[in-house]
C-alpha atoms as a PDB file:
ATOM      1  CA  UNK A   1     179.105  98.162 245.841  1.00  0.00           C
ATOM      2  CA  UNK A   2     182.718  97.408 245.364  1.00  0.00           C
ATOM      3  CA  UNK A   3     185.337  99.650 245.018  1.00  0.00           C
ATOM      4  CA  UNK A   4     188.306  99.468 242.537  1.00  0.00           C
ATOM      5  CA  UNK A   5     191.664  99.248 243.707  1.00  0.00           C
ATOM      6  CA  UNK A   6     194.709 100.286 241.861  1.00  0.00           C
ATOM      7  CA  UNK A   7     198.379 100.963 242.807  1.00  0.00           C
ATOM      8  CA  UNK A   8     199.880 104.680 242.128  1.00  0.00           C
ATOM      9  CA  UNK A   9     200.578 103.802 238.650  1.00  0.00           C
ATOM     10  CA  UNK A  10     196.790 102.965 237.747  1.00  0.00           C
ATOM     11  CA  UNK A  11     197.170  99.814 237.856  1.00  0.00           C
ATOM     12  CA  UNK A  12     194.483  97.327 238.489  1.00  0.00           C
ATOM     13  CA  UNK A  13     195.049  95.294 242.233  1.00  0.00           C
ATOM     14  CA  UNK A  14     191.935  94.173 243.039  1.00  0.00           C
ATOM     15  CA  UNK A  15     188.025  94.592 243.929  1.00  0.00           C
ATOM     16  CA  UNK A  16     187.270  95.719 247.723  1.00  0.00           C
ATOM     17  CA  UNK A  17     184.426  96.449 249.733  1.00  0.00           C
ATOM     18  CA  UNK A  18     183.618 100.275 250.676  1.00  0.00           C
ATOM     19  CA  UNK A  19     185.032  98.900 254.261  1.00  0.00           C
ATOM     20  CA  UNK A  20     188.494  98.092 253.233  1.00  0.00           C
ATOM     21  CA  UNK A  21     188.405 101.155 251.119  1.00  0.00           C
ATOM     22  CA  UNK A  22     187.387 103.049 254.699  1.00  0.00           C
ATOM     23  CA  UNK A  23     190.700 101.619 256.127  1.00  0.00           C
ATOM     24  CA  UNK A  24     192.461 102.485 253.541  1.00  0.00           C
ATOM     25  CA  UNK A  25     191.626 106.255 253.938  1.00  0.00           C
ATOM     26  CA  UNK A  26     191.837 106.151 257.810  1.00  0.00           C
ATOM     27  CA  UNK A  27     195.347 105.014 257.146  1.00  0.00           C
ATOM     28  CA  UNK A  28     196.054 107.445 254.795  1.00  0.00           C
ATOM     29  CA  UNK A  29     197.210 104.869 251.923  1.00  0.00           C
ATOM     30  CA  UNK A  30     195.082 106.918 249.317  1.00  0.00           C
ATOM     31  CA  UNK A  31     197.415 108.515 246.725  1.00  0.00           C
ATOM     32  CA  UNK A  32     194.170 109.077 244.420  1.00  0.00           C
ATOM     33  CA  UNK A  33     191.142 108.794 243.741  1.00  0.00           C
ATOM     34  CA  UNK A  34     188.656 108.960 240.675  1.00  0.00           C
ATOM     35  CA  UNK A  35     184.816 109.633 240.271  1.00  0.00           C
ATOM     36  CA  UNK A  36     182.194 110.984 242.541  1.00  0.00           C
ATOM     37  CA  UNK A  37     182.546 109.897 245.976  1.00  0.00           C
ATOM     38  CA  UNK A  38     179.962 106.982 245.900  1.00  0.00           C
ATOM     39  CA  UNK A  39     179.152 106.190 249.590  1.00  0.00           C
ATOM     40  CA  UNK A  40     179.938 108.470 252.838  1.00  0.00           C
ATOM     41  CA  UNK A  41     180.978 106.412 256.657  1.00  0.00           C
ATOM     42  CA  UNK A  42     180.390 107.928 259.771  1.00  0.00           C
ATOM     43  CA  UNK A  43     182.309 107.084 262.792  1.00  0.00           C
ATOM     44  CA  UNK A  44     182.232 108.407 266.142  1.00  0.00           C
ATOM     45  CA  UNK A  45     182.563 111.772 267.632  1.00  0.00           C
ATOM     46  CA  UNK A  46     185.651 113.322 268.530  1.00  0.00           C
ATOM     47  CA  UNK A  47     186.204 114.336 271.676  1.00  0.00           C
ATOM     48  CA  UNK A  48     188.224 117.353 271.483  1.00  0.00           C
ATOM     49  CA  UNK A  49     186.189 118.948 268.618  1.00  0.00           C
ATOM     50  CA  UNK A  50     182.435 118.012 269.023  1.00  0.00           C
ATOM     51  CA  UNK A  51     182.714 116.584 265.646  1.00  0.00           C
ATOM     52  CA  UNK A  52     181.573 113.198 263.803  1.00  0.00           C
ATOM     53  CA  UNK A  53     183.994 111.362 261.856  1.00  0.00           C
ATOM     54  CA  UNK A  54     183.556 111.119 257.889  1.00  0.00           C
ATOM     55  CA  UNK A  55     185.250 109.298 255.109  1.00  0.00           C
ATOM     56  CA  UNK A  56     183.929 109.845 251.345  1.00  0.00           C
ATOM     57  CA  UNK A  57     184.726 106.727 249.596  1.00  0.00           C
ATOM     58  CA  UNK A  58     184.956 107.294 245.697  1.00  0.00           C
ATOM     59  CA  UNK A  59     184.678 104.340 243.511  1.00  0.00           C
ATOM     60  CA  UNK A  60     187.990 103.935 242.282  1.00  0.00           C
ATOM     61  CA  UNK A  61     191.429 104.442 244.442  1.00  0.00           C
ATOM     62  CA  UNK A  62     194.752 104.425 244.285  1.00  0.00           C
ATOM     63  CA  UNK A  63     196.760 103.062 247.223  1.00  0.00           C
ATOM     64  CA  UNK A  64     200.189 104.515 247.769  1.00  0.00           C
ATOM     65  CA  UNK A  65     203.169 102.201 248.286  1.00  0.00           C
ATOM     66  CA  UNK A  66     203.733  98.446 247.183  1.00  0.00           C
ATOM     67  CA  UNK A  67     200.278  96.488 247.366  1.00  0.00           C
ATOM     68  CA  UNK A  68     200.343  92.827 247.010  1.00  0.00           C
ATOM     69  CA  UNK A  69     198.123  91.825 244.184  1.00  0.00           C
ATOM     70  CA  UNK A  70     195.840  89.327 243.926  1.00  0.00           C
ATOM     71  CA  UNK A  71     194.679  90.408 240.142  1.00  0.00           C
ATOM     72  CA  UNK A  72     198.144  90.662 238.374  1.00  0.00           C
ATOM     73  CA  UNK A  73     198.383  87.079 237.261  1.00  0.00           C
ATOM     74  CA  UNK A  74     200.436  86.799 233.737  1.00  0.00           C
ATOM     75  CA  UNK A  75     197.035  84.705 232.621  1.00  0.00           C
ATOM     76  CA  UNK A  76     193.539  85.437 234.540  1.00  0.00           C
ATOM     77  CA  UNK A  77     191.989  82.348 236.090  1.00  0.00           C
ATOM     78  CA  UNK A  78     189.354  81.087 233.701  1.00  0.00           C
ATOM     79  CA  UNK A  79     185.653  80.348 235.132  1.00  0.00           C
ATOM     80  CA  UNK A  80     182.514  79.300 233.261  1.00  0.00           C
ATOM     81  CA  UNK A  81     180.934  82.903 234.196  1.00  0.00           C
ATOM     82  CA  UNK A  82     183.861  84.809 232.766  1.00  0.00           C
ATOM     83  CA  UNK A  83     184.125  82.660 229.497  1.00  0.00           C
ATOM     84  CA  UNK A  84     180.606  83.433 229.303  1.00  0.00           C
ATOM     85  CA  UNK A  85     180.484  86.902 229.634  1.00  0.00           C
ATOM     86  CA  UNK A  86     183.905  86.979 227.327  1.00  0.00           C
ATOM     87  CA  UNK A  87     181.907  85.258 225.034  1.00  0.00           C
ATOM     88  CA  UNK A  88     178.736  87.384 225.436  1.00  0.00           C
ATOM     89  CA  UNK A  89     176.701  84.566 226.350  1.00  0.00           C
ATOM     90  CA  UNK A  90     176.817  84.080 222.637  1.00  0.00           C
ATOM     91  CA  UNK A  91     177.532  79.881 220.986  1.00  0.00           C
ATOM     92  CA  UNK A  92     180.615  80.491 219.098  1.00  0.00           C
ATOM     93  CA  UNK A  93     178.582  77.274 216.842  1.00  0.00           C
ATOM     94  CA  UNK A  94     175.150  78.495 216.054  1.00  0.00           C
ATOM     95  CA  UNK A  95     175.485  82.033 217.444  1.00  0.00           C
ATOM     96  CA  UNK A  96     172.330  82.347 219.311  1.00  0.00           C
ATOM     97  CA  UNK A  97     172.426  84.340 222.288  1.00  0.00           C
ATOM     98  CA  UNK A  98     171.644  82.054 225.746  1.00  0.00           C
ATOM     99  CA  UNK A  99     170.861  82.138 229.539  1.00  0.00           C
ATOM    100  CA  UNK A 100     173.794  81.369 231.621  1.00  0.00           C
ATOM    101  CA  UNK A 101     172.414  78.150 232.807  1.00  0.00           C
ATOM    102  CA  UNK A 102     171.858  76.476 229.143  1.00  0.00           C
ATOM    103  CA  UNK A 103     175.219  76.864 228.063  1.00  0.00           C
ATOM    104  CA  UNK A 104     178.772  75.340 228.719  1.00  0.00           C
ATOM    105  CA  UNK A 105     182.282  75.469 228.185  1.00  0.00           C
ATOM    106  CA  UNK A 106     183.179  74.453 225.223  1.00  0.00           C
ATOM    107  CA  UNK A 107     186.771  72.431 224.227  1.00  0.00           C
ATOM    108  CA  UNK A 108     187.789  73.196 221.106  1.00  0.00           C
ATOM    109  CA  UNK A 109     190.218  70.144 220.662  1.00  0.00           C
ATOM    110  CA  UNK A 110     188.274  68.301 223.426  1.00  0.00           C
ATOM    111  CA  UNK A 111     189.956  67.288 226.601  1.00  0.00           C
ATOM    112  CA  UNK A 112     189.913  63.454 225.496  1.00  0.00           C
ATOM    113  CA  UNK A 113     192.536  64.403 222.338  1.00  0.00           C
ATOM    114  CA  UNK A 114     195.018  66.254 224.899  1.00  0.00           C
ATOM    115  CA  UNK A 115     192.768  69.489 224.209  1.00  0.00           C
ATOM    116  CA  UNK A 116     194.167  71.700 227.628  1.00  0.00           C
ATOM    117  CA  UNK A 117     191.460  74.031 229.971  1.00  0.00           C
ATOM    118  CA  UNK A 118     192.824  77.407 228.623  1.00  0.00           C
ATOM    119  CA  UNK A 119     191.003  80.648 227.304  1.00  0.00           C
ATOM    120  CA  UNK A 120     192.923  79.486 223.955  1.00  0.00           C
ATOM    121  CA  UNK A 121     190.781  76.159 223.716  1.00  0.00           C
ATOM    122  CA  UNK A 122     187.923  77.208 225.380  1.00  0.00           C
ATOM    123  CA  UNK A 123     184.578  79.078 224.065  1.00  0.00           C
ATOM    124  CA  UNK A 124     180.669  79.447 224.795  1.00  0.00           C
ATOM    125  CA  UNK A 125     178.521  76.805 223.474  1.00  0.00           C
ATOM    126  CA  UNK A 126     174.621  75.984 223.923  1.00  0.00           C
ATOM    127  CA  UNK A 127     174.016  72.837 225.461  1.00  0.00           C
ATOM    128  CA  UNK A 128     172.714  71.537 221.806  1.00  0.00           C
ATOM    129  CA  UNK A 129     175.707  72.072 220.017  1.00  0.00           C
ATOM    130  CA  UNK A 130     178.102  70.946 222.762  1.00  0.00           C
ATOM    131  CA  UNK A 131     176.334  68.023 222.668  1.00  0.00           C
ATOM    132  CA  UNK A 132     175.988  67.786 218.622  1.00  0.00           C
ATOM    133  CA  UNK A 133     179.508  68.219 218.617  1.00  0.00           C
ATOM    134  CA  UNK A 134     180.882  65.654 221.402  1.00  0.00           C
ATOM    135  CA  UNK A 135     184.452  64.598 221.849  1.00  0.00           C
ATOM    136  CA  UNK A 136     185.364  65.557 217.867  1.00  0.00           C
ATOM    137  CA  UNK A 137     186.748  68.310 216.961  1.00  0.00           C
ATOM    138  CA  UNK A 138     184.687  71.049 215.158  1.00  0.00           C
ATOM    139  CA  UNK A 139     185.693  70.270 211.381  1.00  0.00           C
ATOM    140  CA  UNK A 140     184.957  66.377 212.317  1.00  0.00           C
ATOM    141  CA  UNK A 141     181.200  67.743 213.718  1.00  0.00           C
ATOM    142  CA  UNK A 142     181.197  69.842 210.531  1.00  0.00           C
ATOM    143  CA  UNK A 143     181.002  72.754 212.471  1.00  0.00           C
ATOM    144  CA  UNK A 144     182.394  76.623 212.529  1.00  0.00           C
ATOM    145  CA  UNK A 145     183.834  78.727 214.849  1.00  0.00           C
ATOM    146  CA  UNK A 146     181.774  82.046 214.460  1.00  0.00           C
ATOM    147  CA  UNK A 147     184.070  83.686 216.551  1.00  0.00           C
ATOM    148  CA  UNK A 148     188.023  82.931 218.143  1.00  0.00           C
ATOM    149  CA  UNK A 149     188.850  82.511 221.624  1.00  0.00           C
ATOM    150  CA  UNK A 150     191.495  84.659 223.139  1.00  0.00           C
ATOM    151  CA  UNK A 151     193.435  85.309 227.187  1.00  0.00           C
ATOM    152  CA  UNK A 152     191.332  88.175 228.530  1.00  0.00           C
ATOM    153  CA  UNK A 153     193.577  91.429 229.666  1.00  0.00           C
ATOM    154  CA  UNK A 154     194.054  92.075 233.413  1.00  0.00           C
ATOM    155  CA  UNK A 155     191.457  95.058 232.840  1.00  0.00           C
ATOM    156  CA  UNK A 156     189.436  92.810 230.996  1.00  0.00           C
ATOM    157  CA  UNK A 157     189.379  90.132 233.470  1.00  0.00           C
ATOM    158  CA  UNK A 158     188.640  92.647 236.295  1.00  0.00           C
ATOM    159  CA  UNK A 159     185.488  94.161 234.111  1.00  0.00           C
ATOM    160  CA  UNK A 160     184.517  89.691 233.828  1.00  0.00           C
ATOM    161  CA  UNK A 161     184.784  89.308 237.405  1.00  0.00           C
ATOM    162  CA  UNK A 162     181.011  90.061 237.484  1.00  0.00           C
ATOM    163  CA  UNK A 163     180.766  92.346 239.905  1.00  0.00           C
ATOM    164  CA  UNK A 164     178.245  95.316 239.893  1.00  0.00           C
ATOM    165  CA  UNK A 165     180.210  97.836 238.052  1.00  0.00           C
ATOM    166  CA  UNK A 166     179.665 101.531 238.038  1.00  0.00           C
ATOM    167  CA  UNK A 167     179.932 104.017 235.492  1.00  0.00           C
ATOM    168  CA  UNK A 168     183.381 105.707 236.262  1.00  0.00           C
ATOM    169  CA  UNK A 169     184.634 101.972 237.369  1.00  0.00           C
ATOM    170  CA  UNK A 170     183.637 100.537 233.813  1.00  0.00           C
ATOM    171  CA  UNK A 171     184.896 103.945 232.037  1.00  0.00           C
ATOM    172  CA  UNK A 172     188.410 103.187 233.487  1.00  0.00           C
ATOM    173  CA  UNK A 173     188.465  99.793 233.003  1.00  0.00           C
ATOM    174  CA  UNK A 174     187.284 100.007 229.380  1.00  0.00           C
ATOM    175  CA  UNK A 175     189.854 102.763 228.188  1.00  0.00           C
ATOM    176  CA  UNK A 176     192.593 100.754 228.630  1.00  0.00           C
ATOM    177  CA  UNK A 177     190.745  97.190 226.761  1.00  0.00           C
ATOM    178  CA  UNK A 178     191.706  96.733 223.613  1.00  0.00           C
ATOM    179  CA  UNK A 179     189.217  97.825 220.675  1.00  0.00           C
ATOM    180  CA  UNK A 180     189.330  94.626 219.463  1.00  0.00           C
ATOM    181  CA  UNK A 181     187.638  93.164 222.315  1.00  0.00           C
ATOM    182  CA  UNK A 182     184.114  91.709 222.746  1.00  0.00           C
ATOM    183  CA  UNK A 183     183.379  93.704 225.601  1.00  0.00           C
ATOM    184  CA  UNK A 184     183.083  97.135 223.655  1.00  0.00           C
ATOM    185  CA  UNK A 185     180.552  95.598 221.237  1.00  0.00           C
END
């Protein structure tokens, strides 16, 4: 299990194990915290007072001061599993619903016409139609775009990331994704 990072503002930073989180608390860095603490780690006994050292972790935190971000990037990094999962493993072409490993990323104006590897240009495709469709674009194929491509949000792109999500992480993440989004539907 992961735990979400944000700054003070609620902000988004970054995806950290339960470990880093622990640090995080020993060093008192935690302005905040939301949802039910998710995992307890024990240290060693203190000395002076007989007792064993706890930390709660909670699945999302805030971390006080200025935290250099990994996630705030003006345009998330595009993979083949987020397109996919933007996408909803879903051919923007026929719009049957695949496996991951029978479909592919899909150029809209293909790379050989000066089509660019963007979230703009790129969708889902099965490998049939990518390969109906070739190095034309979609009107020369005859084909339709059942759905546009768009840049995924920063809270967007954290919820793609693919990690195993829990309920109060994916309740926070979601509330600030637009409506118009795939990843509500």
């Amino acid at each position: 299990m992961d735990v979400l990072q944000l700054d003070v503002s609620g902000r988004p930073q970054a995806w950290i194990s339960t470990r880093e989180a622990a640090v995080l608390y020993a060093c008192d860095s935690v302005a905040w915290t939301l949802g039910e603490a998710c995992r307890v780690m024990r240290g060693g006994i203190q000395r002076s007072t007989g007792l064993q050292s706890r930390i709660e972790v909670h699945p999302i935190i805030a971390v006080r001061g200025v935290v250099p971000s990994r996630a705030w990037r003006t345009v998330p990094t595009l993979s083949n599993p987020k397109l996919f999962v933007r996408d909803r493993n879903v051919c923007a072409y026929c719009g049957g619903r695949f496996a991951f490993e029978d479909l592919t990323r899909e150029h809209i104006v293909p790379v050989s016409r000066g089509g660019q590897d963007t979230w703009m240009n790129c969708i889902t495709a099965c490998k049939a139609c990518n390969g109906h469709k070739g190095s034309r674009m979609p009107e020369e194929a005859h084909m339709t775009l059942l759905y546009l491509p768009y840049v995924p949000s920063l809270h967007e792109d954290m919820i793609l990331r693919g990690r195993r999500i829990l309920a109060d992480q994916m309740e926070f993440l979601l509330a600030s994704v637009p409506r118009t989004s795939r990843l509500h539907g």
